[in-house]
Protein backbone atom coordinates (compact mmCIF):
# COMPACT_ATOMS: atom_id res chain seq x y z
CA UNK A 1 22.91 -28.21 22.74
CA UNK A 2 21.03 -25.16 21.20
CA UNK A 3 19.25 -22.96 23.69
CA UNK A 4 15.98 -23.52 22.84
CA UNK A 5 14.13 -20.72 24.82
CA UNK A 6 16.48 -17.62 22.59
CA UNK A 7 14.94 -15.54 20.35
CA UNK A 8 15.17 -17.22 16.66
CA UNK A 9 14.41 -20.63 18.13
CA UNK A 10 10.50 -20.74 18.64
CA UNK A 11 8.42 -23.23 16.82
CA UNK A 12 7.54 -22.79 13.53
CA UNK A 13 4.00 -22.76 14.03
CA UNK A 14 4.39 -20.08 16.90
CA UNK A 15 7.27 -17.70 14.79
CA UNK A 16 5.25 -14.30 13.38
CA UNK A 17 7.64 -13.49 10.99
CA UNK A 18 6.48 -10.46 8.61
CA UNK A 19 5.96 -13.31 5.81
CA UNK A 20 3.26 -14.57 7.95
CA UNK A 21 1.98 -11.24 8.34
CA UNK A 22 1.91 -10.56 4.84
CA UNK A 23 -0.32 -13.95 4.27
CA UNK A 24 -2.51 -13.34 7.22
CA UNK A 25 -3.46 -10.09 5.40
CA UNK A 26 -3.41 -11.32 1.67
CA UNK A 27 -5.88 -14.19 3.07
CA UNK A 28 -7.90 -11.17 4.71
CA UNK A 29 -7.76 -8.76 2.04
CA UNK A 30 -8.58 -11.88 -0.72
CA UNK A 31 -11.89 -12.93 1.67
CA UNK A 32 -13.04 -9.27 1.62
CA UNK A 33 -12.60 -9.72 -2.36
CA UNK A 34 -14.95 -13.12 -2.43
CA UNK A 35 -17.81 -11.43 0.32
CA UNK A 36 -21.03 -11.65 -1.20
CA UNK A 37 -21.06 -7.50 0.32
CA UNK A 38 -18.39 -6.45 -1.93
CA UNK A 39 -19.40 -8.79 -5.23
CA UNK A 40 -22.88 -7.13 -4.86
CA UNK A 41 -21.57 -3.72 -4.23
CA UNK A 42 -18.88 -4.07 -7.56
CA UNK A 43 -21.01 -6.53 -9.79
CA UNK A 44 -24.56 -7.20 -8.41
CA UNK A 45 -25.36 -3.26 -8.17
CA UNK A 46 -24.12 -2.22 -11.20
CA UNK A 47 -25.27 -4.82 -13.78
CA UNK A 48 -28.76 -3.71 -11.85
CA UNK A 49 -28.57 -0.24 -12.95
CA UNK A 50 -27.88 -1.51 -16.77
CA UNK A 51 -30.86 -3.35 -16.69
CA UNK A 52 -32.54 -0.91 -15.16
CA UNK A 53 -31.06 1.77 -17.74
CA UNK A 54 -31.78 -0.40 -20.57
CA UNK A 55 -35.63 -0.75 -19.64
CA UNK A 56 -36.00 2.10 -19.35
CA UNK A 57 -34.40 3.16 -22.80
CA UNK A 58 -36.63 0.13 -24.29
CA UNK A 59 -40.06 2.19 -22.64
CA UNK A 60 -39.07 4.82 -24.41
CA UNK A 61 -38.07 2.91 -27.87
CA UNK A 62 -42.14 1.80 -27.24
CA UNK A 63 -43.14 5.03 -28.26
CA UNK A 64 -42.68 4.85 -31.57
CA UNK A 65 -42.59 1.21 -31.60
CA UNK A 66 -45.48 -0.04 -29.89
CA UNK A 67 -46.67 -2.42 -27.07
CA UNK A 68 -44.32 -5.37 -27.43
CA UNK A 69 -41.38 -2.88 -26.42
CA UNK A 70 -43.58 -1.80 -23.61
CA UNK A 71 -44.07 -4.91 -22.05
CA UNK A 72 -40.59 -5.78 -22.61
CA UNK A 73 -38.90 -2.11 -21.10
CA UNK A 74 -41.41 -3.15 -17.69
CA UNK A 75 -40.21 -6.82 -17.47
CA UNK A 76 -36.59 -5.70 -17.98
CA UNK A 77 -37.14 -3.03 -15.31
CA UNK A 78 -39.10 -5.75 -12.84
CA UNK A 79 -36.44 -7.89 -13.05
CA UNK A 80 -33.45 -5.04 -12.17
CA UNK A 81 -35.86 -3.86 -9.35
CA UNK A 82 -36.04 -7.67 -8.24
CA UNK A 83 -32.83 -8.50 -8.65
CA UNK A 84 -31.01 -5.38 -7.09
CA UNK A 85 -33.66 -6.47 -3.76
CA UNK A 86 -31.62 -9.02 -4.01
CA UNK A 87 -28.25 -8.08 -3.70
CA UNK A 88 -29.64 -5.53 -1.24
CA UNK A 89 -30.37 -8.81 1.06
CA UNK A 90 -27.81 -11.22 0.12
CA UNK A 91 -24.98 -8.08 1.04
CA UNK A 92 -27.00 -7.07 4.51
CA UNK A 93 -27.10 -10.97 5.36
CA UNK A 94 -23.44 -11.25 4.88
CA UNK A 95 -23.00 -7.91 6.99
CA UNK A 96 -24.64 -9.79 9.70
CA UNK A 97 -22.97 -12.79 9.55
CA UNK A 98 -26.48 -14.52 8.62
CA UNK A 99 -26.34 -17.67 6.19
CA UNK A 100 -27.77 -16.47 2.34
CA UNK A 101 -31.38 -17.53 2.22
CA UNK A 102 -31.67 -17.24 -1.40
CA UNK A 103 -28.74 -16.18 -4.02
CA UNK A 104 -28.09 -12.91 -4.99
CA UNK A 105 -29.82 -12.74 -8.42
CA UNK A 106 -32.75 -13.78 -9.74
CA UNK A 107 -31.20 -16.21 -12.51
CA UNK A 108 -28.96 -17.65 -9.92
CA UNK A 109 -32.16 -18.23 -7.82
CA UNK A 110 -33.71 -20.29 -10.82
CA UNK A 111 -30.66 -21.83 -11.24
CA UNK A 112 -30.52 -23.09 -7.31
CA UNK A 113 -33.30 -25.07 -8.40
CA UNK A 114 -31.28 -27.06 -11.09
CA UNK A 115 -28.50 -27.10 -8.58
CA UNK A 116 -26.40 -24.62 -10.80
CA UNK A 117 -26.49 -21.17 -9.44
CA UNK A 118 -23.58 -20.51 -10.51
CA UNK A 119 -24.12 -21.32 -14.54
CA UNK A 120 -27.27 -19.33 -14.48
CA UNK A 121 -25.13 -16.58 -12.58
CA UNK A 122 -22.88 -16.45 -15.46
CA UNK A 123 -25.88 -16.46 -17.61
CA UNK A 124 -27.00 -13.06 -15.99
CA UNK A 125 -23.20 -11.86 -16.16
CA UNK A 126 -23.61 -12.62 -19.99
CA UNK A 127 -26.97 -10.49 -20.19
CA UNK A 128 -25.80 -7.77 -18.35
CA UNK A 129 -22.92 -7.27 -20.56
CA UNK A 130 -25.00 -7.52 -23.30
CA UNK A 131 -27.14 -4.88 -22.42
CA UNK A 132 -24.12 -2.58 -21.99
CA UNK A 133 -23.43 -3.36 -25.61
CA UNK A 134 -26.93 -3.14 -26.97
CA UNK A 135 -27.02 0.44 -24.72
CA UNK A 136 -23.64 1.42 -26.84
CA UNK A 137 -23.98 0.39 -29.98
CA UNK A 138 -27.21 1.23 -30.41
CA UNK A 139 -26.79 4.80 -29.96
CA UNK A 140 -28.98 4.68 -26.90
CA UNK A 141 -26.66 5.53 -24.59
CA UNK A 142 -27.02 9.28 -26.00
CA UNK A 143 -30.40 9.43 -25.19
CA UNK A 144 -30.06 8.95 -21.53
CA UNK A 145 -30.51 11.64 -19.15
CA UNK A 146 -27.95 13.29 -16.93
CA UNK A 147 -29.14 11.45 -14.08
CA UNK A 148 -29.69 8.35 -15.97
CA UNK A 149 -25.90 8.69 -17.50
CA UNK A 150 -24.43 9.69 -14.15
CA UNK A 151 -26.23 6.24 -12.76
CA UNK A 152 -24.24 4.68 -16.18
CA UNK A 153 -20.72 6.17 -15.14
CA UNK A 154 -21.49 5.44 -11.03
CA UNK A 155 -22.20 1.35 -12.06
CA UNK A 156 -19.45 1.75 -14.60
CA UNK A 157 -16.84 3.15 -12.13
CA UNK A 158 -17.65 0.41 -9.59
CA UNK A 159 -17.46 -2.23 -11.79
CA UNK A 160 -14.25 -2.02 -13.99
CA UNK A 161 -11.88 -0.22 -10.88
CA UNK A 162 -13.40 -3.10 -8.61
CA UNK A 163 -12.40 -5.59 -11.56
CA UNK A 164 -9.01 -3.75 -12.20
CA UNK A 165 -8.01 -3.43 -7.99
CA UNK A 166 -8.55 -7.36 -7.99
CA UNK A 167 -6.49 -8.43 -10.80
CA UNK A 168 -3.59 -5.95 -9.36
CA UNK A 169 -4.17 -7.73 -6.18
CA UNK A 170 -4.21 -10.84 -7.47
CA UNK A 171 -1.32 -10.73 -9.77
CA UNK A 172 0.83 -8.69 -7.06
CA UNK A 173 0.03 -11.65 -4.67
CA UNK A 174 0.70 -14.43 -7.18
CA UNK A 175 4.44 -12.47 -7.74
């Protein structure tokens, strides 16, 4: 019979081999991915700044083309300032190991109510990538400031590397 108590004979459920390691940390690292701190920081933040980018390009469209675009540019900006309170919160309640009160947004707040946060937070990913594409193609994207264009590339840089260190992640992990 086998002597049980050598090295190379424990338990599989008690042997730390360096594959179990490796999943251990995958499992870690793909939590940290999925934290409502890092999806606000990478998505929630920046998708704030384009709104708030884009209402503030549509105040100053309002110049030449009236009230409507006024009212518009300060509804845009009231709901970037809202929403980006938002993320603020949801990301410092996950810091703090506190259960979300509310979600992170405020479509996926209204959608809550329909029980459907997350359609109505794809409906806000769908805006906010529209406004990068109305900002572009529009031209108004020239018209920004430096500060205003260095807020651009700041939510820019956060949101595609964040987007392209998952999918490496992902796709190194699924190999």
């Amino acid at each position: 019979m086998a002597d049980t108590s050598a090295p190379g004979y424990e338990h599989a459920d008690t042997r730390n081999t360096s594959a179990d390691r490796c999943a251990r940390e995958s499992d870690t690292i793909q939590r940290f991915f999925l934290r409502p701190f890092f999806l606000s920081l990478t998505i929630g933040v920046p998708f704030c700044i384009y709104k708030m980018i884009f209402g503030i390009s549509i105040l100053r469209a309002a110049i030449a083309g009236g009230t409507l675009f006024a009212v518009a540019g300060w509804l845009i900006i009231i709901w970037a300032i809202a929403d980006l309170l938002m993320n603020t919160v949801y990301s410092l309640q996950d810091l703090l190991h506190l259960k979300a009160r509310f979600e992170c947004c405020t479509l996926a707040q209204v959608g809550r109510f329909f029980s459907g946060p997350m359609v109505f937070l794809a409906l806000d990913t769908l805006l906010s990538f529209s406004i990068i594409c109305l900002m572009l193609w529009s031209g108004w994207i020239a018209t920004l400031s430096p500060y205003e264009l260095v807020l651009w590339y700041v939510a820019t840089t956060l949101n595609l590397v964040s987007l392209s260190v998952v999918s490496l992640y992902n796709e190194i992990r699924r190999v």
